[in-house]
Protein backbone atom coordinates (compact mmCIF):
# COMPACT_ATOMS: atom_id res chain seq x y z
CA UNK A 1 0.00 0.00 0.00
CA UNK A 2 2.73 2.00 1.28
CA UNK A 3 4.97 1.65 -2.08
CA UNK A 4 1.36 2.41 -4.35
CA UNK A 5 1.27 5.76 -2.97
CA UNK A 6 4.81 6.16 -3.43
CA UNK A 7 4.27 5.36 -7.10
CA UNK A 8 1.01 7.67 -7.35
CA UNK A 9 3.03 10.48 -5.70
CA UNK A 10 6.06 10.11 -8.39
CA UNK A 11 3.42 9.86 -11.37
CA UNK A 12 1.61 13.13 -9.93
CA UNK A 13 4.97 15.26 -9.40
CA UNK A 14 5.76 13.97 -12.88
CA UNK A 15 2.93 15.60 -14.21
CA UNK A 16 3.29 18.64 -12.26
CA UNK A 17 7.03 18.52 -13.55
CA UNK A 18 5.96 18.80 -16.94
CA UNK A 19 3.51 21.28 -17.48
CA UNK A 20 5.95 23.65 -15.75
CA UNK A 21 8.39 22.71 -18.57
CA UNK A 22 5.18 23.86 -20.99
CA UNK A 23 4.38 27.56 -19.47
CA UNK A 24 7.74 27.92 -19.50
CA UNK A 25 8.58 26.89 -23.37
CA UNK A 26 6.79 29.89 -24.75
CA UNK A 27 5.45 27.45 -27.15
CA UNK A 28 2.16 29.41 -28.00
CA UNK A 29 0.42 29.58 -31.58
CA UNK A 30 1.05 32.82 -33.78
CA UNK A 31 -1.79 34.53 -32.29
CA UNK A 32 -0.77 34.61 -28.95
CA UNK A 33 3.18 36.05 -29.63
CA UNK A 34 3.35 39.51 -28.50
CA UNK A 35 3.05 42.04 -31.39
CA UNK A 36 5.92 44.30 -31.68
CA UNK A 37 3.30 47.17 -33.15
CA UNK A 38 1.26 46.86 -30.81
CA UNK A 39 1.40 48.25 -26.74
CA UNK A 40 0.66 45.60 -23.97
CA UNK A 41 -2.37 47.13 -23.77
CA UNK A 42 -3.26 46.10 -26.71
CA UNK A 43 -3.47 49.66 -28.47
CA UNK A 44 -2.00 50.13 -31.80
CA UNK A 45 1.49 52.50 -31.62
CA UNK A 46 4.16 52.82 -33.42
CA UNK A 47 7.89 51.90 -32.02
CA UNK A 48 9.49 55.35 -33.11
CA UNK A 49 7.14 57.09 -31.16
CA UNK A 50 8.38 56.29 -27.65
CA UNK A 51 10.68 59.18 -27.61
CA UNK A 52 11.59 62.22 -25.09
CA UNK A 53 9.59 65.16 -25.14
CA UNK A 54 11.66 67.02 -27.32
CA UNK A 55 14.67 65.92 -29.72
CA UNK A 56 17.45 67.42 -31.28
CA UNK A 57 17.63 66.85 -35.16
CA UNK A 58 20.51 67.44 -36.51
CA UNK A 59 20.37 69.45 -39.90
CA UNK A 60 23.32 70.80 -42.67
CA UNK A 61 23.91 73.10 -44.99
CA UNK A 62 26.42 72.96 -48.04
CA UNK A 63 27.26 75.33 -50.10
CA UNK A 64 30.49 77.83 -51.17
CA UNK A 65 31.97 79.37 -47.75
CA UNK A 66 34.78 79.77 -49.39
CA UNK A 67 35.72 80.92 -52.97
CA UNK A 68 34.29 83.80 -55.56
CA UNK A 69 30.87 83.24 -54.46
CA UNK A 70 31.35 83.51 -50.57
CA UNK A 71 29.28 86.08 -50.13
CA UNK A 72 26.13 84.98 -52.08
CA UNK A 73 26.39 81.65 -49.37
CA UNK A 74 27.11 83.90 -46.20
CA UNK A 75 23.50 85.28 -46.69
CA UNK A 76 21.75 82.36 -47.69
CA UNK A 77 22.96 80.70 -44.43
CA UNK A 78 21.81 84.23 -42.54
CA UNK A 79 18.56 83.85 -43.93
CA UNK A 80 18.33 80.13 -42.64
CA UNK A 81 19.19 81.25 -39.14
CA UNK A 82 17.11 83.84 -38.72
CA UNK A 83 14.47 80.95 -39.27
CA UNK A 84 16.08 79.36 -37.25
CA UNK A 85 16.48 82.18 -34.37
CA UNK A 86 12.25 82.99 -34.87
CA UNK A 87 11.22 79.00 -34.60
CA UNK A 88 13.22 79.07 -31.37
CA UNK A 89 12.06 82.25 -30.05
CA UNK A 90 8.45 81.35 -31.18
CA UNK A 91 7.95 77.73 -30.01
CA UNK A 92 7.17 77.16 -33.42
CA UNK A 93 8.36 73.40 -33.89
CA UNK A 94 6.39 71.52 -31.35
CA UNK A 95 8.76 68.43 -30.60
CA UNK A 96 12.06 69.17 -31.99
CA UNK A 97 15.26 71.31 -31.65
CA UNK A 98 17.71 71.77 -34.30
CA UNK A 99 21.56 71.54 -34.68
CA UNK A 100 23.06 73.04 -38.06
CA UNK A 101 26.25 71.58 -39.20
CA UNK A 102 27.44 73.67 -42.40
CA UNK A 103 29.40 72.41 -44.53
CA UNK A 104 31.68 73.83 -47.33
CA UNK A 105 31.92 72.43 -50.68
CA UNK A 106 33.96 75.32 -52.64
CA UNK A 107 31.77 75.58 -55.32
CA UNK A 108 33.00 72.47 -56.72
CA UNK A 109 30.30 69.46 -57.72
CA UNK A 110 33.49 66.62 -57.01
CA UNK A 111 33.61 68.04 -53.25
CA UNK A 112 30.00 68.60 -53.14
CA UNK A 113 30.15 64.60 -53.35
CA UNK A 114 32.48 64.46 -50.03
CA UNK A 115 30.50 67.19 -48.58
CA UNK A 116 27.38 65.46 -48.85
CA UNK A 117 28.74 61.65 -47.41
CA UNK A 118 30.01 63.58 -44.71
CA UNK A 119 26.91 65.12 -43.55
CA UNK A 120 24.84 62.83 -44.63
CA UNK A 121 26.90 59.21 -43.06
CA UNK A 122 29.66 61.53 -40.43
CA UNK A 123 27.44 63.88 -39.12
CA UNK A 124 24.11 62.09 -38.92
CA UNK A 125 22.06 64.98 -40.38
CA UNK A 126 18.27 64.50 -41.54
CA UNK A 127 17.45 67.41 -43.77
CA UNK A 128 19.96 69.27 -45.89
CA UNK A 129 20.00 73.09 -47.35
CA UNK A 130 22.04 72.86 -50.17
CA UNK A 131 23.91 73.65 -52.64
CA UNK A 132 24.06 76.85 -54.75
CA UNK A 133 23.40 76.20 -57.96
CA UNK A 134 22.23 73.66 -59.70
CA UNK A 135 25.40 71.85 -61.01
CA UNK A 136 26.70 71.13 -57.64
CA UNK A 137 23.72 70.38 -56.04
CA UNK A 138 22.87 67.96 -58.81
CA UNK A 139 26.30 66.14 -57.39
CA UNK A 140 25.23 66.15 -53.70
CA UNK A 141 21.78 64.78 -54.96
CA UNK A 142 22.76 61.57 -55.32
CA UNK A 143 23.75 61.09 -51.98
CA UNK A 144 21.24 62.53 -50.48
CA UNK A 145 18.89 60.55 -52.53
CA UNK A 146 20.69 56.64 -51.61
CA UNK A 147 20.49 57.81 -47.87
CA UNK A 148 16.99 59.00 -48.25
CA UNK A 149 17.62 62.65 -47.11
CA UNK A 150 15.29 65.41 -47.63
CA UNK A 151 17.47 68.27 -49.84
CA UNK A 152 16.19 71.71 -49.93
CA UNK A 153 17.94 73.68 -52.50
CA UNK A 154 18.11 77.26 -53.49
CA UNK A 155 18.49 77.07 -57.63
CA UNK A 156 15.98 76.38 -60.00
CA UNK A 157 18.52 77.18 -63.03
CA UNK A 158 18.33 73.54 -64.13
CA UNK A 159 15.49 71.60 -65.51
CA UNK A 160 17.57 68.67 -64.65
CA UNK A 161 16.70 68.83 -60.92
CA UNK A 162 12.81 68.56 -61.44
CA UNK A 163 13.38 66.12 -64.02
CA UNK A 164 15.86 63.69 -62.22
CA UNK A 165 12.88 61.76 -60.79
CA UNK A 166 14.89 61.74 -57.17
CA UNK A 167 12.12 62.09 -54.62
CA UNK A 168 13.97 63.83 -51.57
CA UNK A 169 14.74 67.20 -53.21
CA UNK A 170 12.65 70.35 -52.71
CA UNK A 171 13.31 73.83 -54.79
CA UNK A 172 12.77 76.86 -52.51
CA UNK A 173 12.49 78.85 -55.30
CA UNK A 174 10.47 79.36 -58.39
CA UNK A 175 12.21 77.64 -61.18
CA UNK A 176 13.99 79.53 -63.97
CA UNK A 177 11.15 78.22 -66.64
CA UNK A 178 8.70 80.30 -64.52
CA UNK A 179 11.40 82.76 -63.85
CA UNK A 180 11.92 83.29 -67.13
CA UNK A 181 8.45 83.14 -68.61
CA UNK A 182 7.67 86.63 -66.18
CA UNK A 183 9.97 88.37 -67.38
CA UNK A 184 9.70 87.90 -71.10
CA UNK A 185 6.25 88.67 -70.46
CA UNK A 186 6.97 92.08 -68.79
CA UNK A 187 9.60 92.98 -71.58
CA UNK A 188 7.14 92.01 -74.58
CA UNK A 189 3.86 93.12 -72.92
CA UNK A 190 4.59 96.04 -70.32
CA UNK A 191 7.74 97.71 -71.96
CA UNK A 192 6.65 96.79 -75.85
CA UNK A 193 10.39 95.27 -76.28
CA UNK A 194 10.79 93.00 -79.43
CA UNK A 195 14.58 93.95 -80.18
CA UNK A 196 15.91 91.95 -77.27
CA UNK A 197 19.44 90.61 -77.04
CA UNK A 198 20.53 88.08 -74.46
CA UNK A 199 24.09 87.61 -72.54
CA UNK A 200 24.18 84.22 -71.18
CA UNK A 201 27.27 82.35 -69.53
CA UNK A 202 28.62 79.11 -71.36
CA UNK A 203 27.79 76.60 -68.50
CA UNK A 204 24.61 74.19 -67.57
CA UNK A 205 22.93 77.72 -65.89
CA UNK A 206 23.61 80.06 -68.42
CA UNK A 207 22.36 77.81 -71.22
CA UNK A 208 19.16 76.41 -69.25
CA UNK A 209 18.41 80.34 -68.83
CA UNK A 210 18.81 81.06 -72.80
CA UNK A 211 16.37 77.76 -73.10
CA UNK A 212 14.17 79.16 -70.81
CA UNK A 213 13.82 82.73 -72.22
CA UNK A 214 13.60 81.39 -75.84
CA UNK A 215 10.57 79.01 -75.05
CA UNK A 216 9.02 82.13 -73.48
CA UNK A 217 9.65 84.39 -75.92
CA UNK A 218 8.13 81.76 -78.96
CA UNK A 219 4.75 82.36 -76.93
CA UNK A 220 4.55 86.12 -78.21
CA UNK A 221 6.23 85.39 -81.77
CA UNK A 222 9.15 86.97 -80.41
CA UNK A 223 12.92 85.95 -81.48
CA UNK A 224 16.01 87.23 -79.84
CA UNK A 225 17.45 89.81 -82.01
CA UNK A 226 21.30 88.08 -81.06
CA UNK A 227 22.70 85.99 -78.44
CA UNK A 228 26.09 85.86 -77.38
CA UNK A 229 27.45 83.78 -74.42
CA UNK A 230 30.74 84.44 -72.23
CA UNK A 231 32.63 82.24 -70.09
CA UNK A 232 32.78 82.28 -66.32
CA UNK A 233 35.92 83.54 -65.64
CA UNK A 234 35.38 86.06 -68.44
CA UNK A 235 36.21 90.17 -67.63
CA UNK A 236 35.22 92.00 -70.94
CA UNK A 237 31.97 92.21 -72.79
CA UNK A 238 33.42 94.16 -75.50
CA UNK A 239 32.91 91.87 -78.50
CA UNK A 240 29.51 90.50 -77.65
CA UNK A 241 27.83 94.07 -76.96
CA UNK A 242 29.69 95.72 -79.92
CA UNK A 243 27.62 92.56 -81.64
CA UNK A 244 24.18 93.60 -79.69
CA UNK A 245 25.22 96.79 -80.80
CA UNK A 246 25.18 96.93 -84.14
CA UNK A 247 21.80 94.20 -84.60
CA UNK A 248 19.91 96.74 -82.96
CA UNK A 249 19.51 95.37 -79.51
CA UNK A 250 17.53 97.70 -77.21
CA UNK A 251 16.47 95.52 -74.17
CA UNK A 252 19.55 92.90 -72.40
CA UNK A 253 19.24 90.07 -70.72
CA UNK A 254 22.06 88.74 -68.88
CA UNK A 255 21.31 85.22 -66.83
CA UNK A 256 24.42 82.78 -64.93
CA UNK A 257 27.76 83.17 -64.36
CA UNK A 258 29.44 84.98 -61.27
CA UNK A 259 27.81 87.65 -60.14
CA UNK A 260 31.01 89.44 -59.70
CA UNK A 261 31.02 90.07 -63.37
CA UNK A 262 27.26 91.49 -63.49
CA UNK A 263 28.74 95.39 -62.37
CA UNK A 264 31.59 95.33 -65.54
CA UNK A 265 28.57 93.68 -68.02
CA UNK A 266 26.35 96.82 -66.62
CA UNK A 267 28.55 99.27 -67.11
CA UNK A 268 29.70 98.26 -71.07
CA UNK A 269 26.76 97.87 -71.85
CA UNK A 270 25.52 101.42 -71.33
CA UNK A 271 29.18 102.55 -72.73
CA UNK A 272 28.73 99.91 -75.96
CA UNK A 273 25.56 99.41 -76.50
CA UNK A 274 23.43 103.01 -75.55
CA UNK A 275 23.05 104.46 -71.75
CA UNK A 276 18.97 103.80 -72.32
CA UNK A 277 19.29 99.96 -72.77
CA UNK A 278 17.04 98.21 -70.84
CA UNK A 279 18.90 96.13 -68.50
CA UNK A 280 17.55 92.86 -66.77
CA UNK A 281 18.03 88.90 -66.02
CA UNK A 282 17.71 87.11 -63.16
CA UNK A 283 17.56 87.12 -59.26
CA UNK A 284 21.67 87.18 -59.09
CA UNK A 285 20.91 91.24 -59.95
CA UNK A 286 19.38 91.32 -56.21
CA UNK A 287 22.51 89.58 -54.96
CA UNK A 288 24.52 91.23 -51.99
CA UNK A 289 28.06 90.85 -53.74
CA UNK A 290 26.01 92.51 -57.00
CA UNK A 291 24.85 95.54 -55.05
CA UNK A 292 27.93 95.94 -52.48
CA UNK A 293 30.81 96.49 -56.20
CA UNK A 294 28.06 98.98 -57.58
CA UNK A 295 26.95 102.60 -57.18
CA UNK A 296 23.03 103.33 -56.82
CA UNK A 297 23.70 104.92 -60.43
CA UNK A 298 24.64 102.25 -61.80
CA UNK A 299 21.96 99.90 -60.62
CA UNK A 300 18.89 102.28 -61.63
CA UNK A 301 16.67 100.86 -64.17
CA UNK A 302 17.59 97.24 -64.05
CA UNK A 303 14.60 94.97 -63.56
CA UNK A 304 14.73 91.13 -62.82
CA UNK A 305 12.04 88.71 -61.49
CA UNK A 306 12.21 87.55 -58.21
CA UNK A 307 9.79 85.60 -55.71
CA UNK A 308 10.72 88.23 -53.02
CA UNK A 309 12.05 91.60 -52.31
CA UNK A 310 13.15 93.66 -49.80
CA UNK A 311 10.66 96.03 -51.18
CA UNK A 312 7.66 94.10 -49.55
CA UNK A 313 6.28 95.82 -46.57
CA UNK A 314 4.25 93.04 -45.14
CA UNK A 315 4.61 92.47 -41.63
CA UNK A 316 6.41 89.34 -42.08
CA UNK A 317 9.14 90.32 -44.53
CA UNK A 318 9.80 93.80 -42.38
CA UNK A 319 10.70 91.39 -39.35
CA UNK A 320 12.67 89.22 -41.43
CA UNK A 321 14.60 92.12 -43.00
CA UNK A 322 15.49 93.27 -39.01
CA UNK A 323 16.27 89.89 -37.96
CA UNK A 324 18.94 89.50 -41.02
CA UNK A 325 20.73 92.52 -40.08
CA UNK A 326 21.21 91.49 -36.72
CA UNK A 327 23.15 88.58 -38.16
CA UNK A 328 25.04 89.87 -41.01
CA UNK A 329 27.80 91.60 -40.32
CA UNK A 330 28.14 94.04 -43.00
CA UNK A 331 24.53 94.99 -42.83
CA UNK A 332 23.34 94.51 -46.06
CA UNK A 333 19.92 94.55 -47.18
CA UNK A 334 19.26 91.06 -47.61
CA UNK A 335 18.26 90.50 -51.35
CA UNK A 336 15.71 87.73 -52.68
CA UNK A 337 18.19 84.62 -52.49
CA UNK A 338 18.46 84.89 -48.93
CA UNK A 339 15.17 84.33 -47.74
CA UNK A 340 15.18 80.63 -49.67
CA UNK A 341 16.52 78.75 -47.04
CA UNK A 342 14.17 80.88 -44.71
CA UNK A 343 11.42 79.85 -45.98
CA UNK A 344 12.69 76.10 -46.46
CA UNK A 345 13.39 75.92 -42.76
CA UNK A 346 9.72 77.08 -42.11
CA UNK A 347 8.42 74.22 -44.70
CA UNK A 348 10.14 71.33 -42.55
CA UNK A 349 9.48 72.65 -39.49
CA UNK A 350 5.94 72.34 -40.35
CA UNK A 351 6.68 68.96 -42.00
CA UNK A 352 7.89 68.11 -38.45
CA UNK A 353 4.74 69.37 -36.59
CA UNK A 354 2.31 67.57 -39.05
CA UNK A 355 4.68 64.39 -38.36
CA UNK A 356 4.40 64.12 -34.59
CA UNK A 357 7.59 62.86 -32.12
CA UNK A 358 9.23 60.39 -33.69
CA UNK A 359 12.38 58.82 -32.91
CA UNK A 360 15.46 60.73 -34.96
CA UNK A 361 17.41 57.96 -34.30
CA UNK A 362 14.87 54.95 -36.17
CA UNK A 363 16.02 54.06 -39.42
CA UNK A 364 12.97 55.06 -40.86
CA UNK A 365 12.68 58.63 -39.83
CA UNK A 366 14.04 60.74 -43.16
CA UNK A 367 11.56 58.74 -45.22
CA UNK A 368 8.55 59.43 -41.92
CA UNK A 369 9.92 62.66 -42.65
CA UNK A 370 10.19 62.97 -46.51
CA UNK A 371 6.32 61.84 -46.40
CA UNK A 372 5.19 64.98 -43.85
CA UNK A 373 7.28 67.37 -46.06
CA UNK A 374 5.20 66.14 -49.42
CA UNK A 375 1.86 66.79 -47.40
CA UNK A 376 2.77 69.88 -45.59
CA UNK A 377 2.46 73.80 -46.62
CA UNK A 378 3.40 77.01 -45.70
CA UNK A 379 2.63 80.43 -46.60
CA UNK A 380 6.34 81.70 -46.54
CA UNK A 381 7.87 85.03 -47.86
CA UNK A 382 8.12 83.92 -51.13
CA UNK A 383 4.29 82.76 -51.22
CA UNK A 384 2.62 79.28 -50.32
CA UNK A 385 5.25 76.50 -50.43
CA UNK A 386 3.34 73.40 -51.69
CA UNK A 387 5.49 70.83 -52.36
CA UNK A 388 5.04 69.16 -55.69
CA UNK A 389 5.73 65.35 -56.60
CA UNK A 390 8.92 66.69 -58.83
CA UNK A 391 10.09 68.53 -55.91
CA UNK A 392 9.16 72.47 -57.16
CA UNK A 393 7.15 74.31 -54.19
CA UNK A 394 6.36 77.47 -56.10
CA UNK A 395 4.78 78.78 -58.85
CA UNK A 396 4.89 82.63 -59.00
CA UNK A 397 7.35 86.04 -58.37
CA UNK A 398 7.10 89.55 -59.03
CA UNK A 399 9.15 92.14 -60.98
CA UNK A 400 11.56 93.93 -59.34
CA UNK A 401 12.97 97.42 -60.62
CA UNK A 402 16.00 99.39 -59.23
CA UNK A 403 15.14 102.97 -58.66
CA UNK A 404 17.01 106.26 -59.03
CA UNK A 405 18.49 105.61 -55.52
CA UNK A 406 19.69 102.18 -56.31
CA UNK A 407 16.98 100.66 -54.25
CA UNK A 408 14.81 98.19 -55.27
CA UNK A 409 10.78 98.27 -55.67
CA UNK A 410 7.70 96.11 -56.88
CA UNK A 411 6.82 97.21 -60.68
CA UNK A 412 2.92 97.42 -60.89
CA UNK A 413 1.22 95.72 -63.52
């Protein structure tokens, strides 16, 4: 009896014994593993989302600190941190801070390469402002592009950045085609010009700009009366405006190359050509390096088509213009290409508020990010910035006219 119970007691501690070696298998069917997606609760959230109240997201910008067009990147990057400066000030971004790394890539499309991997894979940044025209930035693009990195760049010059089909660039700018197509239309229409001459540099700018101005032009039956290109490192316009000269050319149009070389073009061309020729081309003639090497004199009468101007006396572009100066040392009006990356910086900070805390660190966060930045919009200085599949975000700009005090103002029409 005695050795029965012994045996019952071994079979029942047996028993025991093994369904403790069951609960403790985790061998449970597919619908009762925990779901990664999904909180113990049982609510739906996503991983990325369990994050500090606020983050730090690092951002860059590349362009030309150093080299002939210094200058023209000095104020672009004072017109990002004044956006910068406000958003703080404001509270605007609801869940993130920002850390700008700059980089400098000389102007060059081979170090625009390096520039880019070492933001984009050294520096950990998540959004790029880059680079300043479109030749180099075309070079960064790729980068940016394999690491899935939002790019906003300042230059619409090329065709070739709309048409790439990469899906992580955003122009904060109108592009030249519209650009262009303005002020063709204010030369044929407003002035009544139809002897029309055009200067253009012999690079991918300067012949994207001639493109641009001839396809406008063919809407009005128009034809340019001669066309005569110069290279970048080119100081005398002698033999191409002797050329306008003699075909008859009353109205210039200058687009690309350094903007150094805009005063000498201005100032032959009134010598060469006649002291009443209309002058114009494109936003580089509100450039600070542009206005700083000329005298008010020399600037009157020039017109060029811009998305902004200093002349606007909104509320929002007269803070802007005092928050610049603060920055800049040499206190310089700041001219339309600086408020680009202004108005760029507001665009992905609203991205970022539309998009919620998310983790900055998750390898998913620039495409989270590239997603918000496709849906978002923002009524900027420039106008409404409404990202388009291609990456172009606006679709309009003004004239702009130099008066007799050098100063620039809006043209009516």
């Amino acid at each position: 009896m005695v050795k029965m119970k012994r045996v019952l007691a071994l079979l029942l501690a047996a028993m025991m014994l093994l369904g403790l070696l069951a609960a403790c298998s985790g061998d449970t069917t597919p619908s009762q593993q925990p779901d990664p997606g999904t909180s113990e609760q049982g609510g739906e959230e996503n991983p990325g989302t369990d994050v500090p109240e606020r983050q730090t997201l690092k951002i860059g910008i590349a362009t030309c600190f150093t080299g002939s067009g210094a200058r023209g990147a000095e104020t672009q990057l004072y017109g990002l941190e004044a956006a910068l400066n406000q958003i703080e000030e404001s509270g605007y971004s609801k869940y993130y801070d920002f850390e700008l790394i700059k980089g400098d890539d000389q102007y060059d499309a081979t170090e625009a390469v390096s520039i880019a991997n070492k933001l984009v894979y050294q520096d950990g940044v998540k959004a790029v402002f880059g680079h300043l025209n479109a030749v180099v930035t075309l070079a960064g693009l790729g980068v940016y592009e394999e690491a899935k990195v939002p790019c906003f760049t300042p230059s619409g010059s090329s065709d070739k950045v709309i048409d790439s089909g990469y899906q992580y660039v955003y122009l904060c700018v109108p592009q030249d085609r519209i650009i262009a197509s303005s002020l063709m239309d204010y030369l044929v229409n407003d002035m009544g010009e139809t002897k029309i001459g055009i200067l253009y540099c012999n690079n991918d700018q300067g012949q994207s700009w001639l493109n641009f101005c001839e396809e406008a032009l063919a809407e009005y039956g128009v034809e340019f009366v001669d066309k005569q290109t110069y290279l970048a490192t080119d100081n005398d316009f002698t033999g191409q405006l002797l050329s306008m000269k003699s075909n008859g050319v009353e109205a210039l149009v200058i687009g690309g190359g350094e903007v150094s070389q805009r005063s000498i073009m201005v100032q032959q061309a009134r010598q060469l050509i006649s002291e009443d020729v209309v002058i114009s081309g494109d936003a580089n003639f509100s450039n600070a390096t542009f206005v700083s090497v000329t005298e008010p004199e020399e600037r009157e009468g020039i017109v060029y088509p811009a998305a902004w101007s200093p002349a606007f006396t909104d509320e929002q572009s007269q803070q802007y213009i005092e928050d610049y100066l603060e920055l800049d040392p040499l206190k310089q009006t700041p001219g339309a290409v600086t408020v680009r990356f202004y108005d760029g910086m507001y665009l992905l900070a609203t991205a970022l508020n539309n998009m919620g805390p998310y983790d900055v660190n998750a390898e998913d966060f620039t495409e989270k990010l590239n997603a918000a930045i496709k849906e978002a919009s923002y009524d900027g200085l420039q106008g409404t910035l409404d990202p388009q599949e291609n990456g172009e975000c606006l679709d309009q700009c003004y004239i702009v006219r130099y008066n007799a005090e050098g100063e620039e103002e809006l043209v009516e029409r």
